[in-house]
PDB file of N, CA and C in Angstrom:
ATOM      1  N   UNK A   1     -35.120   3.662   4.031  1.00  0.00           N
ATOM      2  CA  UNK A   1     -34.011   4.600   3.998  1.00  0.00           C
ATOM      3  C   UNK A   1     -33.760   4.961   2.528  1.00  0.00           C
ATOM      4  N   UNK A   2     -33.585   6.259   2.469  1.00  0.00           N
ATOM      5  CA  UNK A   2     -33.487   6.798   1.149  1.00  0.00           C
ATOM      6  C   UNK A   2     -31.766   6.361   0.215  1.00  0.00           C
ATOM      7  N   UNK A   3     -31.569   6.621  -0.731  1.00  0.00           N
ATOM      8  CA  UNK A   3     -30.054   6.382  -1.143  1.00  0.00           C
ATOM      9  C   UNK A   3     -29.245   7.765  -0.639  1.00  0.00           C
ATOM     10  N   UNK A   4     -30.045   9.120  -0.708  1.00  0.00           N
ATOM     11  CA  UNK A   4     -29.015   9.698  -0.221  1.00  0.00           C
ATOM     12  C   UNK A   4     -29.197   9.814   1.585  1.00  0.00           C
ATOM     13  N   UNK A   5     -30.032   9.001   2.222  1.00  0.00           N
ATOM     14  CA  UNK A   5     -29.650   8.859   3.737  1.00  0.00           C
ATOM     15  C   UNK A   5     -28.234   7.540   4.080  1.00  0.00           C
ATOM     16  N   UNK A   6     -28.768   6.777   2.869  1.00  0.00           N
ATOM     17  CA  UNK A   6     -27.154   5.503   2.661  1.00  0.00           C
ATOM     18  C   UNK A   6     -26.354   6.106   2.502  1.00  0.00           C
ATOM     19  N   UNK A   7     -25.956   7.018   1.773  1.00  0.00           N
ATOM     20  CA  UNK A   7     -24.841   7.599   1.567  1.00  0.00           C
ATOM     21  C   UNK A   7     -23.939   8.221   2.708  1.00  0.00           C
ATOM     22  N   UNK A   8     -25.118   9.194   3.242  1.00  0.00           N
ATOM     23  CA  UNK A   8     -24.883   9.632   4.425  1.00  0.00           C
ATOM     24  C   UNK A   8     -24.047   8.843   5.591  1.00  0.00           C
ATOM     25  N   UNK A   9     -24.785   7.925   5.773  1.00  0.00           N
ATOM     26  CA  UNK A   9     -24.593   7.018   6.894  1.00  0.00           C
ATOM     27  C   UNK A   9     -23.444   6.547   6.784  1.00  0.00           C
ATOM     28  N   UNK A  10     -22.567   5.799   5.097  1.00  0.00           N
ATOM     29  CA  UNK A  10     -22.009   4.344   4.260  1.00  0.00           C
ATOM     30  C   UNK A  10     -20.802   4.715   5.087  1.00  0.00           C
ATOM     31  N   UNK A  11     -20.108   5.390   5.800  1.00  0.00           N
ATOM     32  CA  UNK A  11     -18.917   5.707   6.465  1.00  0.00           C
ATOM     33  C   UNK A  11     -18.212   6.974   6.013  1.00  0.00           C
ATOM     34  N   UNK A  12     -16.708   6.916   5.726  1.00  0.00           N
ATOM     35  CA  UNK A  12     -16.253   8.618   5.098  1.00  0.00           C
ATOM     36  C   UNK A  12     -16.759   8.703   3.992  1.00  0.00           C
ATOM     37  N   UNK A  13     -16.657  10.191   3.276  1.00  0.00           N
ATOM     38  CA  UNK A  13     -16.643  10.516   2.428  1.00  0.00           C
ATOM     39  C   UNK A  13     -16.058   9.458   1.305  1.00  0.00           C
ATOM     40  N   UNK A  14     -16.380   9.496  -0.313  1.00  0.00           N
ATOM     41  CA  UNK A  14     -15.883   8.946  -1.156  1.00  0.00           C
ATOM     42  C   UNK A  14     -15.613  10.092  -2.206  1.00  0.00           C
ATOM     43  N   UNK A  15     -14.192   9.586  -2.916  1.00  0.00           N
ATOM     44  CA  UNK A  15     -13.928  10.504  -3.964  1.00  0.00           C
ATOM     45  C   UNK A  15     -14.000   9.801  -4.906  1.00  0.00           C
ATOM     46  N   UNK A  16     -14.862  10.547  -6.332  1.00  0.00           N
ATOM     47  CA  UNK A  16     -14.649  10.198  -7.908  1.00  0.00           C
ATOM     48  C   UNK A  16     -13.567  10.102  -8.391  1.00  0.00           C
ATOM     49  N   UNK A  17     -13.056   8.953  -9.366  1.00  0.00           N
ATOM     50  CA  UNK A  17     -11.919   8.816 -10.502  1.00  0.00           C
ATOM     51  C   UNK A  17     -12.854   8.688 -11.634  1.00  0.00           C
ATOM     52  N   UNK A  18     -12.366   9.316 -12.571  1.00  0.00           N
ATOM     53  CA  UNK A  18     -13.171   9.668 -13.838  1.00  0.00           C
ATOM     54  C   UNK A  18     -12.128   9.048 -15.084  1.00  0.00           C
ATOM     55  N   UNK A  19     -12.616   8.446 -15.352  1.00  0.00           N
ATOM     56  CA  UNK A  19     -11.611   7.480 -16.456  1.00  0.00           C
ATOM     57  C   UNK A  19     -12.335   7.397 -17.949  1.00  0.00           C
ATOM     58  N   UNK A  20     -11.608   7.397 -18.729  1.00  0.00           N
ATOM     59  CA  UNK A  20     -11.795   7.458 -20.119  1.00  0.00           C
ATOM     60  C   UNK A  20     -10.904   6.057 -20.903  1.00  0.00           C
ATOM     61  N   UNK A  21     -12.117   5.385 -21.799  1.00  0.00           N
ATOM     62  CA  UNK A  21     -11.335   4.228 -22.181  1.00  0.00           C
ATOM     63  C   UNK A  21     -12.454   3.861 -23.180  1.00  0.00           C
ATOM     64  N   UNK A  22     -11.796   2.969 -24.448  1.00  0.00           N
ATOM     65  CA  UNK A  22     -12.295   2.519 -25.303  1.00  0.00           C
ATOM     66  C   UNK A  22     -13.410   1.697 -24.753  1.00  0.00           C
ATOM     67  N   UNK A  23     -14.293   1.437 -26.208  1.00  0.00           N
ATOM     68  CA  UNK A  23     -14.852   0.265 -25.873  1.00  0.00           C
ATOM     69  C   UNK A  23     -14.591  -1.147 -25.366  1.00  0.00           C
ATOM     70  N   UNK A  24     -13.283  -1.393 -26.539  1.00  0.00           N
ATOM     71  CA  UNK A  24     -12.628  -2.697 -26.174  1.00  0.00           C
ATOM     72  C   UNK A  24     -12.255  -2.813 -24.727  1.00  0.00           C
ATOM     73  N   UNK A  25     -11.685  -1.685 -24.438  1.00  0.00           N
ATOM     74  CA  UNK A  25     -11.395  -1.971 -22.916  1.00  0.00           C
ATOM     75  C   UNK A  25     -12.275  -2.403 -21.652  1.00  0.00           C
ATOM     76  N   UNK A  26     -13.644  -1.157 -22.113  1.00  0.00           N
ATOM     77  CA  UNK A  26     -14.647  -1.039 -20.973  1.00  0.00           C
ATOM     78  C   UNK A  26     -15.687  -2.284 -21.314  1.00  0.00           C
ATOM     79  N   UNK A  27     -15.293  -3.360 -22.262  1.00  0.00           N
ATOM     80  CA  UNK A  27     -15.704  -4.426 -22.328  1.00  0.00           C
ATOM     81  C   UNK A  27     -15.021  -5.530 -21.891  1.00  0.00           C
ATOM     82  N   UNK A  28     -13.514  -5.581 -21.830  1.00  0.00           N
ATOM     83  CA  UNK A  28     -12.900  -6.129 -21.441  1.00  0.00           C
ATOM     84  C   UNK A  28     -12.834  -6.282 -19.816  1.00  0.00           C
ATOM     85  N   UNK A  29     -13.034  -5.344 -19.440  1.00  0.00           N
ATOM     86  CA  UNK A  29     -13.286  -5.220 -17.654  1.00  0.00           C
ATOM     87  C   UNK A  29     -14.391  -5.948 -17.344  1.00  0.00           C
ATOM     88  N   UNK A  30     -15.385  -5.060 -18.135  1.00  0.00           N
ATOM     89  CA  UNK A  30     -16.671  -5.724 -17.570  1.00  0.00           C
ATOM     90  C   UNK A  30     -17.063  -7.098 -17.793  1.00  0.00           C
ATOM     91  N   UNK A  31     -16.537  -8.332 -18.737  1.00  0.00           N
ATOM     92  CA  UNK A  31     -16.211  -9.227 -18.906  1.00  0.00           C
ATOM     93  C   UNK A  31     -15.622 -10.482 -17.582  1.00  0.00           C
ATOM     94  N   UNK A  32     -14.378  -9.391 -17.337  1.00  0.00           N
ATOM     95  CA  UNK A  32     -13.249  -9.899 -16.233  1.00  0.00           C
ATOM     96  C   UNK A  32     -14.753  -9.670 -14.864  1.00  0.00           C
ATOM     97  N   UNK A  33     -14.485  -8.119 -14.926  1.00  0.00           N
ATOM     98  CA  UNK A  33     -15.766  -8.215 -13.610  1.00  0.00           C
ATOM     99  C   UNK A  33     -17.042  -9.103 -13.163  1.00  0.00           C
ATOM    100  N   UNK A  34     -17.539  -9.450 -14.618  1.00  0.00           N
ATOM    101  CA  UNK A  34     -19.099 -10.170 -14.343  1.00  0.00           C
ATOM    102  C   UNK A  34     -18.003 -11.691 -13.747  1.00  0.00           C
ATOM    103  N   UNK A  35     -17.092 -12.157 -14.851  1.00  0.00           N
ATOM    104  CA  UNK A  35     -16.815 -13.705 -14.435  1.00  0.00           C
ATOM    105  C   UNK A  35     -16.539 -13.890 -12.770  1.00  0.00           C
ATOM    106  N   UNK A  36     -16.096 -12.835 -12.143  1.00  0.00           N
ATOM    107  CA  UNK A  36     -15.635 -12.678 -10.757  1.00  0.00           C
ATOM    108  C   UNK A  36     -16.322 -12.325  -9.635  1.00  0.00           C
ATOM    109  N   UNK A  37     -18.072 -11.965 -10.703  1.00  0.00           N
ATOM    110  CA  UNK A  37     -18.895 -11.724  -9.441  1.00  0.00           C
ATOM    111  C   UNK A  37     -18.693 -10.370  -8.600  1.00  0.00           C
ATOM    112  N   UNK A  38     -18.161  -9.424  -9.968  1.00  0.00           N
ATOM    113  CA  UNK A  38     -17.884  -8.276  -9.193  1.00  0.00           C
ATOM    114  C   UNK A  38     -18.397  -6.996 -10.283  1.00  0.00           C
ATOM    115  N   UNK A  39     -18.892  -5.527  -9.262  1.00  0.00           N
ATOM    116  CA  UNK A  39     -18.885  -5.082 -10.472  1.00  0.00           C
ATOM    117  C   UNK A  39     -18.007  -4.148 -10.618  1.00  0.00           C
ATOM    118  N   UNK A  40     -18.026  -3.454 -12.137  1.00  0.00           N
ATOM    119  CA  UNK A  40     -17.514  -2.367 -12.890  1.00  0.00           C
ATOM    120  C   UNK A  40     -16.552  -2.155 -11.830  1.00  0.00           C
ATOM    121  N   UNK A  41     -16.996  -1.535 -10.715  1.00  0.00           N
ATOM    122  CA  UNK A  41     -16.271  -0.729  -9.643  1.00  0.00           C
ATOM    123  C   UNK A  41     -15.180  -1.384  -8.959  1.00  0.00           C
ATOM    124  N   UNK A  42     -16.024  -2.284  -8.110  1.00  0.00           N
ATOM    125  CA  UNK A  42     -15.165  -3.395  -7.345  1.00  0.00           C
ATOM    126  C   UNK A  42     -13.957  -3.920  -7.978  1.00  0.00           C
ATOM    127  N   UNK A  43     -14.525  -4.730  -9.289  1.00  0.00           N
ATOM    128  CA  UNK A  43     -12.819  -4.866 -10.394  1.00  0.00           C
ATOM    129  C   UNK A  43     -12.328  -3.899 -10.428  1.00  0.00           C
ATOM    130  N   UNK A  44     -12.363  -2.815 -10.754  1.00  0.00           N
ATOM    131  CA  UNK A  44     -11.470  -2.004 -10.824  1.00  0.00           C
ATOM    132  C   UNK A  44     -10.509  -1.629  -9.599  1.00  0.00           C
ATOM    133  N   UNK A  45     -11.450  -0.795  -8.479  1.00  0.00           N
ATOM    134  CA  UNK A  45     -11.057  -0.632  -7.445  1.00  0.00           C
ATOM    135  C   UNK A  45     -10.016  -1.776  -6.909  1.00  0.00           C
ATOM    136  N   UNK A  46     -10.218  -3.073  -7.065  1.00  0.00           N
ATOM    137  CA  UNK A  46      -8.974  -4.080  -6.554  1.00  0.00           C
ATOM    138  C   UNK A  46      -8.475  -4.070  -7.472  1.00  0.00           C
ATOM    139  N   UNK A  47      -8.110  -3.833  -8.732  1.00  0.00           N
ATOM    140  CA  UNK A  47      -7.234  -4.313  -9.527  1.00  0.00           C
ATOM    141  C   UNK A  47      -6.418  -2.751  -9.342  1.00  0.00           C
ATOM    142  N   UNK A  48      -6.729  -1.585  -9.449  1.00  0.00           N
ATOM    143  CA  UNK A  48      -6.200  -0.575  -9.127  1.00  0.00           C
ATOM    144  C   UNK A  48      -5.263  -0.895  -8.014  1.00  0.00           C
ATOM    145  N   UNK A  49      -5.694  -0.860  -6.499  1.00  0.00           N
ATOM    146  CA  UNK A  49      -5.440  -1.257  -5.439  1.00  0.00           C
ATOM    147  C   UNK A  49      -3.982  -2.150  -5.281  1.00  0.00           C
ATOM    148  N   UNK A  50      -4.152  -2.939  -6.105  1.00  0.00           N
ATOM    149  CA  UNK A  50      -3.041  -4.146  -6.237  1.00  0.00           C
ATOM    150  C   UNK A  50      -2.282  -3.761  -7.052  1.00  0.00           C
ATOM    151  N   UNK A  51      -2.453  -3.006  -7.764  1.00  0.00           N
ATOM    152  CA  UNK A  51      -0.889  -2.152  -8.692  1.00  0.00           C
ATOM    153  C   UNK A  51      -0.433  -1.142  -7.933  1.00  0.00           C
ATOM    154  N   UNK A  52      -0.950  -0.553  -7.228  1.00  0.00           N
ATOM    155  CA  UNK A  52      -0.757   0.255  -6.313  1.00  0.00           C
ATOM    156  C   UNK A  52       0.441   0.037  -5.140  1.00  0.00           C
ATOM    157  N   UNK A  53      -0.104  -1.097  -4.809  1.00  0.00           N
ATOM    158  CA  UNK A  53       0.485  -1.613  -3.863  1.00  0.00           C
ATOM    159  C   UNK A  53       2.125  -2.358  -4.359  1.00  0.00           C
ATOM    160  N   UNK A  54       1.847  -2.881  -5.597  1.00  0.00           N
ATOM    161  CA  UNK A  54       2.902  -3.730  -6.087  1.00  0.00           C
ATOM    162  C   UNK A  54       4.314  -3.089  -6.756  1.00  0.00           C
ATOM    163  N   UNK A  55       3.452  -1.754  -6.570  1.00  0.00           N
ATOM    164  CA  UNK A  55       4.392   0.027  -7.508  1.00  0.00           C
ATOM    165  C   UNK A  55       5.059  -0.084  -5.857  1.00  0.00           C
ATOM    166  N   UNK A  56       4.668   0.089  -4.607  1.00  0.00           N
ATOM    167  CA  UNK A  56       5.339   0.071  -3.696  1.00  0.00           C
ATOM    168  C   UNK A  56       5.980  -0.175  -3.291  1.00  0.00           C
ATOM    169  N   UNK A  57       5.408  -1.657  -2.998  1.00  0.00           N
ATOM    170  CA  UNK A  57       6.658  -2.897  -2.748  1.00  0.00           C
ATOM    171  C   UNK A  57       7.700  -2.796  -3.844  1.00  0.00           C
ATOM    172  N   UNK A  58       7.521  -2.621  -5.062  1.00  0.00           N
ATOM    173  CA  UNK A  58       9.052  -2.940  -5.600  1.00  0.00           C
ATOM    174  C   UNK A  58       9.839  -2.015  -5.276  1.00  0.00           C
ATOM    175  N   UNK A  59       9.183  -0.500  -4.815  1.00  0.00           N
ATOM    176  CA  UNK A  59      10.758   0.175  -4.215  1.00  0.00           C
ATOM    177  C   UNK A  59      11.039  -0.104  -3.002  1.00  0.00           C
ATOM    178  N   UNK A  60      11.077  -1.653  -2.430  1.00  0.00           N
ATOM    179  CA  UNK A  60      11.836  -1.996  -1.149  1.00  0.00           C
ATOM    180  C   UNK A  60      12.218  -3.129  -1.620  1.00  0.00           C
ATOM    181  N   UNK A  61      12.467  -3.833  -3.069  1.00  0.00           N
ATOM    182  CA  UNK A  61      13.360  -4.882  -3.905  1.00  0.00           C
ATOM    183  C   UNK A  61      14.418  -3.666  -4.492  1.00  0.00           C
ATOM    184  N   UNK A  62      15.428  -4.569  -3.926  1.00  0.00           N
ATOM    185  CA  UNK A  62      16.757  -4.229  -4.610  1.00  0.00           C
ATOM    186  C   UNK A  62      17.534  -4.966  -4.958  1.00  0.00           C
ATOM    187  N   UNK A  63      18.264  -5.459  -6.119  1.00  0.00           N
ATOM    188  CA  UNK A  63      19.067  -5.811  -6.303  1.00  0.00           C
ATOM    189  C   UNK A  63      20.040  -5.891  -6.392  1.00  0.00           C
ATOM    190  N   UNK A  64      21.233  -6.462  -5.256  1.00  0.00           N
ATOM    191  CA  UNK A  64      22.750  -6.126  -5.624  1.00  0.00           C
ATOM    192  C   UNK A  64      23.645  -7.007  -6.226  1.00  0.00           C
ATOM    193  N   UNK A  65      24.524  -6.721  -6.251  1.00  0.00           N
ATOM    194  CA  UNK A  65      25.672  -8.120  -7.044  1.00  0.00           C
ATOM    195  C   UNK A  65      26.446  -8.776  -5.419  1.00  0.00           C
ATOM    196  N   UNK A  66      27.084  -9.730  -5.964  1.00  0.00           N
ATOM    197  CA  UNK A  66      27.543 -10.624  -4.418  1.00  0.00           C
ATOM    198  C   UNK A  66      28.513  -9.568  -3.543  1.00  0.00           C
ATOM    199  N   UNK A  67      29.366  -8.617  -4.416  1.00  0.00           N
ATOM    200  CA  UNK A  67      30.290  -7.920  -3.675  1.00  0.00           C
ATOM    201  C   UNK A  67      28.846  -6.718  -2.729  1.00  0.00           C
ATOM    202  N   UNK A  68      28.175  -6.373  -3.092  1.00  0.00           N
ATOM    203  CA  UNK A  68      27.941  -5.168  -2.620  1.00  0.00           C
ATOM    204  C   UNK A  68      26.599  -5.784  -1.640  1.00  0.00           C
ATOM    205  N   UNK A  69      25.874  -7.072  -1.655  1.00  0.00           N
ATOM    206  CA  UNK A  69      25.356  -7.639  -0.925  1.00  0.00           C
ATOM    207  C   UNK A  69      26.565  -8.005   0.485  1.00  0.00           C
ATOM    208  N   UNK A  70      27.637  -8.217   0.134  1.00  0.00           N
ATOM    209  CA  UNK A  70      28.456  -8.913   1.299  1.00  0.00           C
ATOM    210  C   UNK A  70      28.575  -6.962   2.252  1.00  0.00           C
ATOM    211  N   UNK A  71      28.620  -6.188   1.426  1.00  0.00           N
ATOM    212  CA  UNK A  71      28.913  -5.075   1.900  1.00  0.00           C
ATOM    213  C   UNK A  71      27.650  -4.702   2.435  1.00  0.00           C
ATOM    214  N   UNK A  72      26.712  -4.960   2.046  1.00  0.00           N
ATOM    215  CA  UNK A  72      25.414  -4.468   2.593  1.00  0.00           C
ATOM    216  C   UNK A  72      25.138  -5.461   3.902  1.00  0.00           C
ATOM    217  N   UNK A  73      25.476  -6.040   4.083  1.00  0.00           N
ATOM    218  CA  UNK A  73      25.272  -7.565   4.931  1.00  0.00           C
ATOM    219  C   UNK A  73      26.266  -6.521   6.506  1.00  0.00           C
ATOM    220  N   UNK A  74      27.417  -6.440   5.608  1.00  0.00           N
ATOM    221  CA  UNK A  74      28.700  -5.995   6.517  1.00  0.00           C
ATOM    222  C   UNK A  74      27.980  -5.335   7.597  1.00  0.00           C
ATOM    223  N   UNK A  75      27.380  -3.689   6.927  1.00  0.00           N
ATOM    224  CA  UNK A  75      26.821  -2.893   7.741  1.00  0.00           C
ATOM    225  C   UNK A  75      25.641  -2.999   8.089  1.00  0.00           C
ATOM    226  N   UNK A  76      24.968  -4.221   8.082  1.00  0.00           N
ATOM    227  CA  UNK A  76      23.697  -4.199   9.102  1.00  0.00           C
ATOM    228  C   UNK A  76      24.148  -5.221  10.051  1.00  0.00           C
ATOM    229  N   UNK A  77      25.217  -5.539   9.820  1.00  0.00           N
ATOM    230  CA  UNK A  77      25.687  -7.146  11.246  1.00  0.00           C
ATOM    231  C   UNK A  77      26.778  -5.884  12.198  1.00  0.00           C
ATOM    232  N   UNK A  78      27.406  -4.769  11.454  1.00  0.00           N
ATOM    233  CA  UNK A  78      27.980  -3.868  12.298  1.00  0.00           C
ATOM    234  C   UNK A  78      27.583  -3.192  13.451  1.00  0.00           C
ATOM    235  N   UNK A  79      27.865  -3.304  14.615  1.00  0.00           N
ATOM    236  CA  UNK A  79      27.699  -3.020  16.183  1.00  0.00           C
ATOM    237  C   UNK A  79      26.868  -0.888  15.327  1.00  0.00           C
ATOM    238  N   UNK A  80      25.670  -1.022  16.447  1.00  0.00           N
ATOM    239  CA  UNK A  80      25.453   0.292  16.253  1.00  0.00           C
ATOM    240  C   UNK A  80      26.275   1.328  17.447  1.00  0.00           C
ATOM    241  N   UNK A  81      26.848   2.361  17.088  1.00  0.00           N
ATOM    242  CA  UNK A  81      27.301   3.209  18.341  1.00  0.00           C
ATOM    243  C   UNK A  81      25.981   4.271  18.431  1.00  0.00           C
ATOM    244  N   UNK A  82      26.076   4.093  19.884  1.00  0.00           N
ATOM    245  CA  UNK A  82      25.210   4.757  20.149  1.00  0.00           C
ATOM    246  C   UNK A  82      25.311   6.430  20.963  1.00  0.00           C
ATOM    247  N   UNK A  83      23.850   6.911  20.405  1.00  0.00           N
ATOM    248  CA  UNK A  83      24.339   8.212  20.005  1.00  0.00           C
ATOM    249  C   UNK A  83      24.116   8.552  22.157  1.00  0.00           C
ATOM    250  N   UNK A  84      23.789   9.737  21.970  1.00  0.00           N
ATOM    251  CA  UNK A  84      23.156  10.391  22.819  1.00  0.00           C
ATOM    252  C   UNK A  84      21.706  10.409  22.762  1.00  0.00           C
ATOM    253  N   UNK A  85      21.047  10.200  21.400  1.00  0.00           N
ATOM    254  CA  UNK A  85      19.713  10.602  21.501  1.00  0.00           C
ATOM    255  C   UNK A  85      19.523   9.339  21.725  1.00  0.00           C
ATOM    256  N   UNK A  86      20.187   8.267  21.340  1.00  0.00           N
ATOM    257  CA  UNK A  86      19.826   6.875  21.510  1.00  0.00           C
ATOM    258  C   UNK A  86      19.426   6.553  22.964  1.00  0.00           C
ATOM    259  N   UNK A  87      20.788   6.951  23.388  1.00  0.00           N
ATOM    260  CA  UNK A  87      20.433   6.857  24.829  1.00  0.00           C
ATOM    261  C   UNK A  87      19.586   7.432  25.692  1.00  0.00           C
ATOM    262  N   UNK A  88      19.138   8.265  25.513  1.00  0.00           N
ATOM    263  CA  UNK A  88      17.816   9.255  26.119  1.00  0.00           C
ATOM    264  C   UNK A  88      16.411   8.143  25.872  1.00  0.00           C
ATOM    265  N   UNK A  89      16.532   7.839  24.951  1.00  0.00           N
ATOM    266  CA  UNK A  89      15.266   7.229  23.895  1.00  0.00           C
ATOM    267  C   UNK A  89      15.602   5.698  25.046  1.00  0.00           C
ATOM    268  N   UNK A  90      16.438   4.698  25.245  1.00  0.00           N
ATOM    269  CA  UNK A  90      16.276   4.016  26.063  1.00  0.00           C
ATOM    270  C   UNK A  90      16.446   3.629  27.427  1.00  0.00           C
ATOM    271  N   UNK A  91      16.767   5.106  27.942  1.00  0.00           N
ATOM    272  CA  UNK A  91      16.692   5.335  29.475  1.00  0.00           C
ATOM    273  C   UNK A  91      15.025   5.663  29.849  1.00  0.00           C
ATOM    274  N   UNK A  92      14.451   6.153  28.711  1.00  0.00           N
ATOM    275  CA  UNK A  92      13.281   6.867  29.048  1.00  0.00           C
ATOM    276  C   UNK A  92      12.119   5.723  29.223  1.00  0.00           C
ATOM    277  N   UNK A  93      11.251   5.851  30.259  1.00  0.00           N
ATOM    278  CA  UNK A  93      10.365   4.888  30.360  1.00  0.00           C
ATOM    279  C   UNK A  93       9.317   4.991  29.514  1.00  0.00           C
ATOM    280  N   UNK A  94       8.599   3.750  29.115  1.00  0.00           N
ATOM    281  CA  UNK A  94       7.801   3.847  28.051  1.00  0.00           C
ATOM    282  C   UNK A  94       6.407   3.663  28.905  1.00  0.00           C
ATOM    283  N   UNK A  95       5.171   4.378  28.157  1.00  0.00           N
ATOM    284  CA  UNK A  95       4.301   5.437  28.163  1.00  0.00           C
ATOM    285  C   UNK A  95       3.711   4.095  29.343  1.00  0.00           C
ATOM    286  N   UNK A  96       3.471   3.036  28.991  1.00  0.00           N
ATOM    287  CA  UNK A  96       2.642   2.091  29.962  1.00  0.00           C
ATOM    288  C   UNK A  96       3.609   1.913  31.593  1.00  0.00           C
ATOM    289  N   UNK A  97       4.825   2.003  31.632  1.00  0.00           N
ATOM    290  CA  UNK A  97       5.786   1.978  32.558  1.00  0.00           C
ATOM    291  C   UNK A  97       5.688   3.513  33.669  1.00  0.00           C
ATOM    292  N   UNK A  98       4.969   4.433  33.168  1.00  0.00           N
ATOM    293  CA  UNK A  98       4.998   5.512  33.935  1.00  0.00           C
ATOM    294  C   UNK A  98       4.151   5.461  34.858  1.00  0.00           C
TER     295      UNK A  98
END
């Protein structure tokens, strides 16, 4: 099998990131990469990946002070009223129940 029949085959499409970086740096990776048994790409690609992810998660950390935690506490232990659409949504039978 040829490399561009692998390609073909390797699953979706892949897109290029084109990065520009010193030496020190693109030695510094490749350093981190060889000790890990990984290459150029792979380090990157997970180390990318995991900042990525960690940029995420912190916008679902919040921090409040004790007053506005007790207040935040308040309204998620508060009874929900329920709407009309609510109620449609759990009168309605669900998709395996029909």
């Amino acid at each position: 099998m040829t490399m561009l029949e692998r390609r073909r085959t390797a699953g979706p499409p892949r897109e290029t990131i084109n990065l520009r970086v010193s030496a020190e740096q693109k030695a510094l990776i490749d350093r981190a990469a060889s000790r890990l048994g990984k290459t150029r790409t792979e380090f990157m690609l997970e180390s990318a990946r995991q900042a990525a992810e960690n940029a995420l998660l912190d916008e679902r950390l919040f921090l409040l002070d004790e007053a506005r935690y007790a207040a935040f506490l308040a309204c998620l232990d508060r009874p929900v009223e329920p709407s009309e659409a609510l109620r449609k949504v759990l009168a309605t039978p669900s998709p395996w129940e029909r």
